[in-house]
N, C-alpha and C. Protein backbone atom coordinates (compact mmCIF):
# COMPACT_ATOMS: atom_id res chain seq x y z
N UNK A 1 53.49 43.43 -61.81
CA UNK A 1 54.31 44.16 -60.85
C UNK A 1 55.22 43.18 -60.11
N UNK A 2 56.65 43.37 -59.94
CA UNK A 2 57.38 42.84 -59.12
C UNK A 2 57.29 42.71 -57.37
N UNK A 3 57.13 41.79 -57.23
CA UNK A 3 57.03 42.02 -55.78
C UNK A 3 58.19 41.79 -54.49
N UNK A 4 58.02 42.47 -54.02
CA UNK A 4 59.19 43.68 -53.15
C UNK A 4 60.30 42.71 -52.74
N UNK A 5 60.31 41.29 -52.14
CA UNK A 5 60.93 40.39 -51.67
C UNK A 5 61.97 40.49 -53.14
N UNK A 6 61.43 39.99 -54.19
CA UNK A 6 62.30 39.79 -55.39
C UNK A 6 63.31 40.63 -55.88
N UNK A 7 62.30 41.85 -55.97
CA UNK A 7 63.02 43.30 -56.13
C UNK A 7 64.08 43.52 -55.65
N UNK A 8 63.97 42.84 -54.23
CA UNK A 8 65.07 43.70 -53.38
C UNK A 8 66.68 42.58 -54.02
N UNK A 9 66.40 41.32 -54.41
CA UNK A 9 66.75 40.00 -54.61
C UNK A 9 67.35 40.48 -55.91
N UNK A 10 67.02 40.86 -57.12
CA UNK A 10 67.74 41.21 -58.29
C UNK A 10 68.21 42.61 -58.66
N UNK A 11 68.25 43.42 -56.80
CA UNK A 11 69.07 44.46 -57.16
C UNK A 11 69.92 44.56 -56.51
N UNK A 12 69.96 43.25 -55.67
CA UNK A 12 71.36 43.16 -54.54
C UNK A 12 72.42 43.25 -55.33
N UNK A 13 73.20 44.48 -54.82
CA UNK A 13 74.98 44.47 -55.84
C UNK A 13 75.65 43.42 -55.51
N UNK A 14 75.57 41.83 -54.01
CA UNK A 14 76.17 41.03 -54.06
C UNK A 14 76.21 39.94 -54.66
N UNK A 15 74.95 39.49 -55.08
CA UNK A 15 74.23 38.81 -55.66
C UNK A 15 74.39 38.31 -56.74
N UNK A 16 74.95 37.22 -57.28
CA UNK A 16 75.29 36.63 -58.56
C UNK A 16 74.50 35.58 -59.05
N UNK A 17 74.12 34.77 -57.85
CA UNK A 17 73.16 33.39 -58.30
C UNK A 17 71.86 33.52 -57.78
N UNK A 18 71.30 33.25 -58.58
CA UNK A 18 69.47 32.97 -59.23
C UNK A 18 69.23 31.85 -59.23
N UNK A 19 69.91 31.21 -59.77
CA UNK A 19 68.97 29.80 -60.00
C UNK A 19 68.15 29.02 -58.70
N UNK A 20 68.88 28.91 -57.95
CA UNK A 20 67.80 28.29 -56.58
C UNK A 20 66.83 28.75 -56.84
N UNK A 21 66.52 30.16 -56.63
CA UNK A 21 65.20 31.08 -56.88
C UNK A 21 64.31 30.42 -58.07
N UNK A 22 65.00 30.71 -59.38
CA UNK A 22 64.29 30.55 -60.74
C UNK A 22 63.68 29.27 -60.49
N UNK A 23 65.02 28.38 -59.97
CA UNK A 23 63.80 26.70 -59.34
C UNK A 23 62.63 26.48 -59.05
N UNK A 24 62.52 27.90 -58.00
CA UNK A 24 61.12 27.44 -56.52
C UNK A 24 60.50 28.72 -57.33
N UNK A 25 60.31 29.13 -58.47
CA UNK A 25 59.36 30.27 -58.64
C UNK A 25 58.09 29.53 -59.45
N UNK A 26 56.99 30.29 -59.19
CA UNK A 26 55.72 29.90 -59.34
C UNK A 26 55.00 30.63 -60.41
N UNK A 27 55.57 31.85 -60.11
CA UNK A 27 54.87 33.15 -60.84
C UNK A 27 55.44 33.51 -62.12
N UNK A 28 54.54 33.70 -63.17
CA UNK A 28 55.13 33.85 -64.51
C UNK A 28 56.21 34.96 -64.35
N UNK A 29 56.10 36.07 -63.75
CA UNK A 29 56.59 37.03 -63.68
C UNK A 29 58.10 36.88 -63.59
N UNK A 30 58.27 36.07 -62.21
CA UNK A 30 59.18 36.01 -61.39
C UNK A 30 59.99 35.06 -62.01
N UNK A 31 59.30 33.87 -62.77
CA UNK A 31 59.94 32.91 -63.68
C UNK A 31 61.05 33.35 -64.72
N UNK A 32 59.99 34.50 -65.38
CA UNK A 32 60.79 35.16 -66.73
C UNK A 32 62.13 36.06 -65.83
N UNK A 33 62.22 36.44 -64.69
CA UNK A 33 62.88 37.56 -63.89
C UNK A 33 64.24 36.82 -63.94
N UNK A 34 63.86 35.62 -62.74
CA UNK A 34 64.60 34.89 -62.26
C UNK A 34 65.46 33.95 -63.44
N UNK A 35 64.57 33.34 -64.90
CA UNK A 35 65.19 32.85 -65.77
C UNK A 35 67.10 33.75 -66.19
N UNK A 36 66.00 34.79 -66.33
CA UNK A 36 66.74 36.17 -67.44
C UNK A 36 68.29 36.13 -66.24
N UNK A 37 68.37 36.25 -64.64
CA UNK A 37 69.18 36.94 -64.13
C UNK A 37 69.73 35.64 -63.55
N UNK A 38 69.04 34.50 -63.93
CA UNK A 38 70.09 33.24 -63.54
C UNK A 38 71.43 32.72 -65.01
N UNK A 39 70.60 32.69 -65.77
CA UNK A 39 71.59 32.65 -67.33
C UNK A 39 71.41 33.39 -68.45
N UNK A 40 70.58 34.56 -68.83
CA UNK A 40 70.67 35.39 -69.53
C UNK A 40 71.33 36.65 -69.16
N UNK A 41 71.28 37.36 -71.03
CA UNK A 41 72.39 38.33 -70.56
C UNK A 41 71.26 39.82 -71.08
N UNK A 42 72.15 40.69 -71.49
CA UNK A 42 71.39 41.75 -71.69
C UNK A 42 70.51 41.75 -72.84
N UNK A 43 71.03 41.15 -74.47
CA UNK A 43 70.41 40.84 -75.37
C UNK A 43 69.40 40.08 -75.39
N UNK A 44 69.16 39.32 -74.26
CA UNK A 44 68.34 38.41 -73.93
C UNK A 44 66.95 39.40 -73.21
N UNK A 45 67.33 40.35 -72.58
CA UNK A 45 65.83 40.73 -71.98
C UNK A 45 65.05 41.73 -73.22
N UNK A 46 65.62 41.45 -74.37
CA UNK A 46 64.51 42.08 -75.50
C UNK A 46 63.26 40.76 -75.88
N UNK A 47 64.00 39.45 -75.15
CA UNK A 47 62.54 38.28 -75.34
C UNK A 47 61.57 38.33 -74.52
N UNK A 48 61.65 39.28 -73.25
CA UNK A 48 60.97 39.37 -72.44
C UNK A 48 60.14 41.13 -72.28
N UNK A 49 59.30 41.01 -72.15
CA UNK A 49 58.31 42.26 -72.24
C UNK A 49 58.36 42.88 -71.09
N UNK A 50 59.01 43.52 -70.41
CA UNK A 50 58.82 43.87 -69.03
C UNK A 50 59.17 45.11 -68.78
N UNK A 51 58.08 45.79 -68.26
CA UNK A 51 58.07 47.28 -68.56
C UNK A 51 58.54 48.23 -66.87
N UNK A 52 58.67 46.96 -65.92
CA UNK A 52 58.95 47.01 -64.53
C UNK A 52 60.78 47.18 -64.21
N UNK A 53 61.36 47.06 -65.19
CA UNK A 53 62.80 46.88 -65.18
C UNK A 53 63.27 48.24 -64.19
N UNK A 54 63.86 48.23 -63.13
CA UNK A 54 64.24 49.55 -62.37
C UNK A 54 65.94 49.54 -62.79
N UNK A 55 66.52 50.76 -62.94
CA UNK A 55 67.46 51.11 -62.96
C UNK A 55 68.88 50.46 -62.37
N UNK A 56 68.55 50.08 -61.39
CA UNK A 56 69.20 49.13 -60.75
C UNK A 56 69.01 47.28 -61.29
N UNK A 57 68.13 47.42 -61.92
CA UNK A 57 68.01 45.83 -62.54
C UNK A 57 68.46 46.35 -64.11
N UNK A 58 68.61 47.14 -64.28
CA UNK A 58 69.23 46.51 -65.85
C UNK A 58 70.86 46.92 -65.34
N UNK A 59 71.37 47.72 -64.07
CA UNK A 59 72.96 47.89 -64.12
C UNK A 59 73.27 46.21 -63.76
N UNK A 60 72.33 45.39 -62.87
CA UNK A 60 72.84 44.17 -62.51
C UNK A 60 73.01 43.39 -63.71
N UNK A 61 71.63 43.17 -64.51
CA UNK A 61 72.31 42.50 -65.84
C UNK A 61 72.86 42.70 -66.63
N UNK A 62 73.65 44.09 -66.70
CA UNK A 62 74.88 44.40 -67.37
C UNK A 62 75.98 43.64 -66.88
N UNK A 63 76.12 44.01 -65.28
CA UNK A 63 77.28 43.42 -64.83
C UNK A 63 77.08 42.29 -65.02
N UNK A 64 75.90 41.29 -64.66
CA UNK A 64 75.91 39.99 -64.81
C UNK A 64 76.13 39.34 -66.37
N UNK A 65 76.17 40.11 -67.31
CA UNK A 65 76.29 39.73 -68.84
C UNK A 65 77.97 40.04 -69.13
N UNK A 66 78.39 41.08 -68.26
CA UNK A 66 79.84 41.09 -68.20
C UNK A 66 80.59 40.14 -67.78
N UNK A 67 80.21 39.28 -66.36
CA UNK A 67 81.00 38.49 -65.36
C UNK A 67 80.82 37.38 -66.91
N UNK A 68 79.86 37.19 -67.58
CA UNK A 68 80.04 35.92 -68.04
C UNK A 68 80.58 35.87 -69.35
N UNK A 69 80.95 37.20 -69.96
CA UNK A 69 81.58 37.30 -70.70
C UNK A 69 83.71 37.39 -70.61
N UNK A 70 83.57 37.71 -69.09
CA UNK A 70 84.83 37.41 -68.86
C UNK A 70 84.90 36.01 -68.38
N UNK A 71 83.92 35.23 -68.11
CA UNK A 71 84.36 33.90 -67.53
C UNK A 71 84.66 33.03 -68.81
N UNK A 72 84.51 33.74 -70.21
CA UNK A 72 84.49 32.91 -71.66
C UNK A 72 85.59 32.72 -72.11
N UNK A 73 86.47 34.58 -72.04
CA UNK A 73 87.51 34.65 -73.06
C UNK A 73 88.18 35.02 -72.47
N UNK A 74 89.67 35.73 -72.36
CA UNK A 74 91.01 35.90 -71.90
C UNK A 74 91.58 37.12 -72.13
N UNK A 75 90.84 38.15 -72.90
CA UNK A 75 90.71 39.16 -73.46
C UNK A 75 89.50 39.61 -74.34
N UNK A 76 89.30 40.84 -73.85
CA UNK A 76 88.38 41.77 -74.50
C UNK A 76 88.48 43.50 -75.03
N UNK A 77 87.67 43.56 -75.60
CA UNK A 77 88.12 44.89 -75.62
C UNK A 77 86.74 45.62 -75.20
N UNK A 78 87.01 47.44 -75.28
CA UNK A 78 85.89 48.28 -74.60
C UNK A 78 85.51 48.17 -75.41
N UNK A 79 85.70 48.12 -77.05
CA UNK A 79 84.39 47.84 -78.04
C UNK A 79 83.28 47.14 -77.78
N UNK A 80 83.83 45.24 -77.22
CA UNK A 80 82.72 44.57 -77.17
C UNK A 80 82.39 44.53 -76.08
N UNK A 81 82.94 44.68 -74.76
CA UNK A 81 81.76 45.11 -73.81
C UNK A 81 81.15 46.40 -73.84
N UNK A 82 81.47 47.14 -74.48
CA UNK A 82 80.10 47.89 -74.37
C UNK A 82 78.84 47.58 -75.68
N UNK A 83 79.20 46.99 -76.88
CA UNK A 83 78.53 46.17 -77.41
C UNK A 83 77.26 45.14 -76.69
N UNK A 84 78.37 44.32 -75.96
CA UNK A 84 77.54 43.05 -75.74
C UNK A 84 76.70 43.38 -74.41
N UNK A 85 77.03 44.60 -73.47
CA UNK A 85 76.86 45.07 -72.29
C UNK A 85 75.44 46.06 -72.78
N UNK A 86 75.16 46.49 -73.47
CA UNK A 86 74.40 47.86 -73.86
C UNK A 86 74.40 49.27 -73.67
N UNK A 87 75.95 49.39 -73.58
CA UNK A 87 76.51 50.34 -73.12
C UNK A 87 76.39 51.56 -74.19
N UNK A 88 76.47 52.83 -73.63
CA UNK A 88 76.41 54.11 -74.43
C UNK A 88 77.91 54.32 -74.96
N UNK A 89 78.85 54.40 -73.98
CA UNK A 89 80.37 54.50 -74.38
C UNK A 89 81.12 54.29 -73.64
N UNK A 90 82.51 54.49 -73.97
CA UNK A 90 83.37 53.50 -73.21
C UNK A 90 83.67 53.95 -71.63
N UNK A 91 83.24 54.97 -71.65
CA UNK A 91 83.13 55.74 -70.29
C UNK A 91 82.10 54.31 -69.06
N UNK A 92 81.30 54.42 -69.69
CA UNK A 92 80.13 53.59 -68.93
C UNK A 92 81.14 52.24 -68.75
N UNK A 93 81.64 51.81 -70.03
CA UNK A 93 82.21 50.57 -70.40
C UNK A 93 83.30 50.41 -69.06
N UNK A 94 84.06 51.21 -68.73
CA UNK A 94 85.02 51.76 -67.79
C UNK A 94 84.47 51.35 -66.75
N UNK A 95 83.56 51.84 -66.87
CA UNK A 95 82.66 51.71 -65.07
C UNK A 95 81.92 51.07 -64.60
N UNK A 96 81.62 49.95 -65.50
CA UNK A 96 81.02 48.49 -65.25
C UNK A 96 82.25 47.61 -65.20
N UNK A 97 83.24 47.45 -65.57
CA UNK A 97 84.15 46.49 -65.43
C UNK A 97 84.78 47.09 -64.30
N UNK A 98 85.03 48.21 -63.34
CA UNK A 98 85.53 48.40 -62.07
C UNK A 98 84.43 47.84 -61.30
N UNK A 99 83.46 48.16 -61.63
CA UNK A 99 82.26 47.25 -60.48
C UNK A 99 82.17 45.60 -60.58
N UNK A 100 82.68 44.80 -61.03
CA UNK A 100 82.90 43.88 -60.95
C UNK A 100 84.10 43.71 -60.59
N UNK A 101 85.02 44.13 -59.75
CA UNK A 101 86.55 44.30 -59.63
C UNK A 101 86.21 43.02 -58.28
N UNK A 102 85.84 42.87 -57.94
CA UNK A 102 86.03 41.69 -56.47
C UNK A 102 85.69 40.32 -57.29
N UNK A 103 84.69 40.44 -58.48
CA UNK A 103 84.83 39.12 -59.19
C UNK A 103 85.58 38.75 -60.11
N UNK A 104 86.65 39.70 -60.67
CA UNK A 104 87.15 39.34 -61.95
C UNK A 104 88.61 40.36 -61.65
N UNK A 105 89.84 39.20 -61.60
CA UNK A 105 90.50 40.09 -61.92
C UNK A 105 91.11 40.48 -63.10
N UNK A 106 91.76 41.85 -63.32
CA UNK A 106 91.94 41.82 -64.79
C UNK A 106 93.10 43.19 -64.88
N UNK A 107 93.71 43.38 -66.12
CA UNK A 107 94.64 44.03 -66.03
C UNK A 107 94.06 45.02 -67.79
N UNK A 108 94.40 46.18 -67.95
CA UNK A 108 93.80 47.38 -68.44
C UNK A 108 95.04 47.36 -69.46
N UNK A 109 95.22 47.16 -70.87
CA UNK A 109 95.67 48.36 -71.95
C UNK A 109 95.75 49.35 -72.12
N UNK A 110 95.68 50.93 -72.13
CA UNK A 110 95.10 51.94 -71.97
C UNK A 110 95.08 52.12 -73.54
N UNK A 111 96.57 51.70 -73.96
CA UNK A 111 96.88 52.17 -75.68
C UNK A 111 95.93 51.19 -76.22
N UNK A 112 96.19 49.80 -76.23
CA UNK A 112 95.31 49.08 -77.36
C UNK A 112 94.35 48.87 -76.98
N UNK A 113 93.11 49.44 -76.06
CA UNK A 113 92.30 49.07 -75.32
C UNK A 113 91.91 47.93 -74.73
N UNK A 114 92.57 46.83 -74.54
CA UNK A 114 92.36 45.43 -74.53
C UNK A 114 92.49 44.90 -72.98
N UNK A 115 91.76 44.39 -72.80
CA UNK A 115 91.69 44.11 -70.81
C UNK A 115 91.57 42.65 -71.01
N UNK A 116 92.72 42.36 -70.27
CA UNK A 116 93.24 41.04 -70.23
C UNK A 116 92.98 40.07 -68.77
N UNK A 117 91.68 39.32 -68.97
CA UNK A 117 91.14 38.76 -67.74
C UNK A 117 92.52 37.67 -66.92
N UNK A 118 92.71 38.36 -65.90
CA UNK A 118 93.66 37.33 -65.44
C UNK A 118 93.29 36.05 -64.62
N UNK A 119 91.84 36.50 -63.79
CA UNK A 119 91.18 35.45 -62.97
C UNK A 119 89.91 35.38 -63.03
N UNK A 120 88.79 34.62 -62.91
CA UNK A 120 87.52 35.14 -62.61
C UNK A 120 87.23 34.49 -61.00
N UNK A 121 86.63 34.76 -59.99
CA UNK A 121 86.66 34.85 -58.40
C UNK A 121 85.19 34.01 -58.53
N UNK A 122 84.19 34.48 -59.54
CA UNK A 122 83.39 34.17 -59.50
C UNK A 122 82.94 33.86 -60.63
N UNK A 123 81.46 33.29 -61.00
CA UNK A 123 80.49 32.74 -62.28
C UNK A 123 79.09 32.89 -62.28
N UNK A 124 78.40 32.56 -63.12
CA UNK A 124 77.25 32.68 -63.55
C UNK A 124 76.61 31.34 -63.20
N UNK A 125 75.81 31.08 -62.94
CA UNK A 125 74.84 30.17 -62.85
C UNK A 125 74.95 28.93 -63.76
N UNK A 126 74.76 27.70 -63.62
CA UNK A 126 75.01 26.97 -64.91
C UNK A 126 73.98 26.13 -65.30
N UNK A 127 73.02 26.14 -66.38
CA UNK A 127 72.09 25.22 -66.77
C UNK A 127 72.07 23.73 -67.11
N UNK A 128 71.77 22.85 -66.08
CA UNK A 128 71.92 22.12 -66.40
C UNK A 128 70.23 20.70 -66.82
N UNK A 129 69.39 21.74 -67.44
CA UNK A 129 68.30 21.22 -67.48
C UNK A 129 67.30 20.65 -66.89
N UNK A 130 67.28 21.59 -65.60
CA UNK A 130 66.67 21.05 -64.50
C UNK A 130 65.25 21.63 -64.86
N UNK A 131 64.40 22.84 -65.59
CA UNK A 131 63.54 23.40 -66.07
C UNK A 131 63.82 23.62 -67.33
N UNK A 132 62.92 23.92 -67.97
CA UNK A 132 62.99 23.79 -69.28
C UNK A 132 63.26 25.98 -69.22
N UNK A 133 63.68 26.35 -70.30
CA UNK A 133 64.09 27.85 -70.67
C UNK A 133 63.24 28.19 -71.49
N UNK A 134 62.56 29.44 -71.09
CA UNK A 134 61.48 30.04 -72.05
C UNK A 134 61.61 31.43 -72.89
N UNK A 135 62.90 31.80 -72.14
CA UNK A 135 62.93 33.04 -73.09
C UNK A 135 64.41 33.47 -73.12
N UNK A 136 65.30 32.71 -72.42
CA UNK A 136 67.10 32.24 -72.74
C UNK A 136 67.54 31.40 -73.52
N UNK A 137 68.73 32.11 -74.30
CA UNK A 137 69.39 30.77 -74.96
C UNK A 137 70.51 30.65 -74.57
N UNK A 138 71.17 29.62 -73.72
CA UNK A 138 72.02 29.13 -73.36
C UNK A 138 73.16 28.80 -73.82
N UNK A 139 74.36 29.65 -74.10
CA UNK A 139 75.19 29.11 -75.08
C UNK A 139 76.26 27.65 -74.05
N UNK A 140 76.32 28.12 -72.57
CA UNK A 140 77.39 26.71 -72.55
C UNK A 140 75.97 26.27 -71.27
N UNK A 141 75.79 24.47 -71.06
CA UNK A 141 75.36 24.39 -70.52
C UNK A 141 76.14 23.28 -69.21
N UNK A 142 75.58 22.68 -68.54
CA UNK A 142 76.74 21.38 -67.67
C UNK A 142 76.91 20.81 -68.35
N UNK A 143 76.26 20.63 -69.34
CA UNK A 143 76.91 19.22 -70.57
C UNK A 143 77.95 19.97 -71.37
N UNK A 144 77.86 20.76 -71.73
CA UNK A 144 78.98 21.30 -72.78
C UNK A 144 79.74 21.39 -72.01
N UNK A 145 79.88 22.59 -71.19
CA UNK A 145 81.09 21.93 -69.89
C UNK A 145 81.72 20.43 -69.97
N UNK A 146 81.08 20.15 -69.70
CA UNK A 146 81.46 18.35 -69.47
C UNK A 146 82.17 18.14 -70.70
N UNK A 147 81.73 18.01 -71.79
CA UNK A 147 81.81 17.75 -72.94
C UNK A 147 83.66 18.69 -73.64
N UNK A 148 83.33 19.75 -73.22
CA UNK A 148 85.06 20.56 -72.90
C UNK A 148 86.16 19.88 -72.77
N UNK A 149 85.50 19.45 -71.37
CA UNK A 149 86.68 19.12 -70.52
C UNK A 149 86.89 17.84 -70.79
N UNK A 150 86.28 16.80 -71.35
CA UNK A 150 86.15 15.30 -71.65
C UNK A 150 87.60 15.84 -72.84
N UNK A 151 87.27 16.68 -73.84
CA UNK A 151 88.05 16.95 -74.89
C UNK A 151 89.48 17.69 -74.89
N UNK A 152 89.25 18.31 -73.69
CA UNK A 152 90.73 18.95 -72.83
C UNK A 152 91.49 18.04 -72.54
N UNK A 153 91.09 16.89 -71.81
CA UNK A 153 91.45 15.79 -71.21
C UNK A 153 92.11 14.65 -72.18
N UNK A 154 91.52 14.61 -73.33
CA UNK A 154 92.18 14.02 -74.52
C UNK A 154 93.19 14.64 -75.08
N UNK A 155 92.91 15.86 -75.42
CA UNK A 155 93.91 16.68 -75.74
C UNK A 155 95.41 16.37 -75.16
N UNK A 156 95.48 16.45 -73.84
CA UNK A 156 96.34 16.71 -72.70
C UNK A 156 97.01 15.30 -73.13
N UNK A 157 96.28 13.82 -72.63
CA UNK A 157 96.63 13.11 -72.97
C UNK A 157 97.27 12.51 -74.21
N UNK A 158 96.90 12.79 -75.50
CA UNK A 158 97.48 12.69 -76.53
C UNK A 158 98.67 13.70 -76.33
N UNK A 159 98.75 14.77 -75.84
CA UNK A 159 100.29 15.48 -76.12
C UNK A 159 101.36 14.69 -74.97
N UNK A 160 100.96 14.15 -74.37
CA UNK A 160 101.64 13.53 -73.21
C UNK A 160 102.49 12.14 -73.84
């Protein structure tokens, strides 16, 4: 069972960062909770068994699997967020990307469906191997980051 302090913690609609939490957690429970809603996304809570999930915790890790899917690419379409989101249809799809409207700004296609991220305000948590991950897989971590921008930086320079 989740306990109520947490609860209230991964259904806050302001709420984007976990990791402090996932740091100082003790409890298997709260470990796997806090892992999942500091850097996992929605595909990710099928590694975890948890039969406690309230309604309000799987809309957060939708949105939270959204914010970090716009913090990736420059365009998307309602296909793949509602794909990568676990969305029923594009209706839903519609109405998870307005609820993230204070973190991401973005501009709407209507014809080619394609929503073109213009800013992101905010981010996701970033792993930088401070605990080891038991049931996330991490696609960018501070090193890859790093590792980016080391190669951006060459880039730039060689065209210069």
């Amino acid at each position: 069972m989740i306990n109520e302090e947490l609860l209230r913690e991964l259904e806050n609609i302001d709420r984007i960062h976990y990791k402090s939490l996932w740091l100082d957690a003790a409890d298997d429970l709260d470990n796997k909770l806090l892992e999942l809603f500091s850097f996992g996304k929605v595909q990710d809570a099928s590694n975890i068994d948890i039969n406690d999930f309230t309604h309000l915790m799987w809309r957060k890790l939708k949105r939270l699997t959204l914010l970090d899917l716009c913090c990736r690419k420059r365009t998307l379409t309602v296909e793949e967020i509602r794909t990568k989101c676990g969305l029923q249809n594009s209706i839903e799809a519609d109405q998870l990307l307005m609820s993230i409207g204070t973190w991401v700004e973005f501009s709407i296609d209507q014809v080619s469906g394609e929503i073109c991220i213009l800013q992101c305000h905010e981010h996701r948590d970033v792993y930088n191997g401070e605990k080891s991950l038991k049931f996330v897989t991490v696609e960018n971590s501070g090193r890859t980051i790093l590792e980016d921008l080391r190669k951006w930086k060459t880039k730039l320079t060689c065209e210069l």
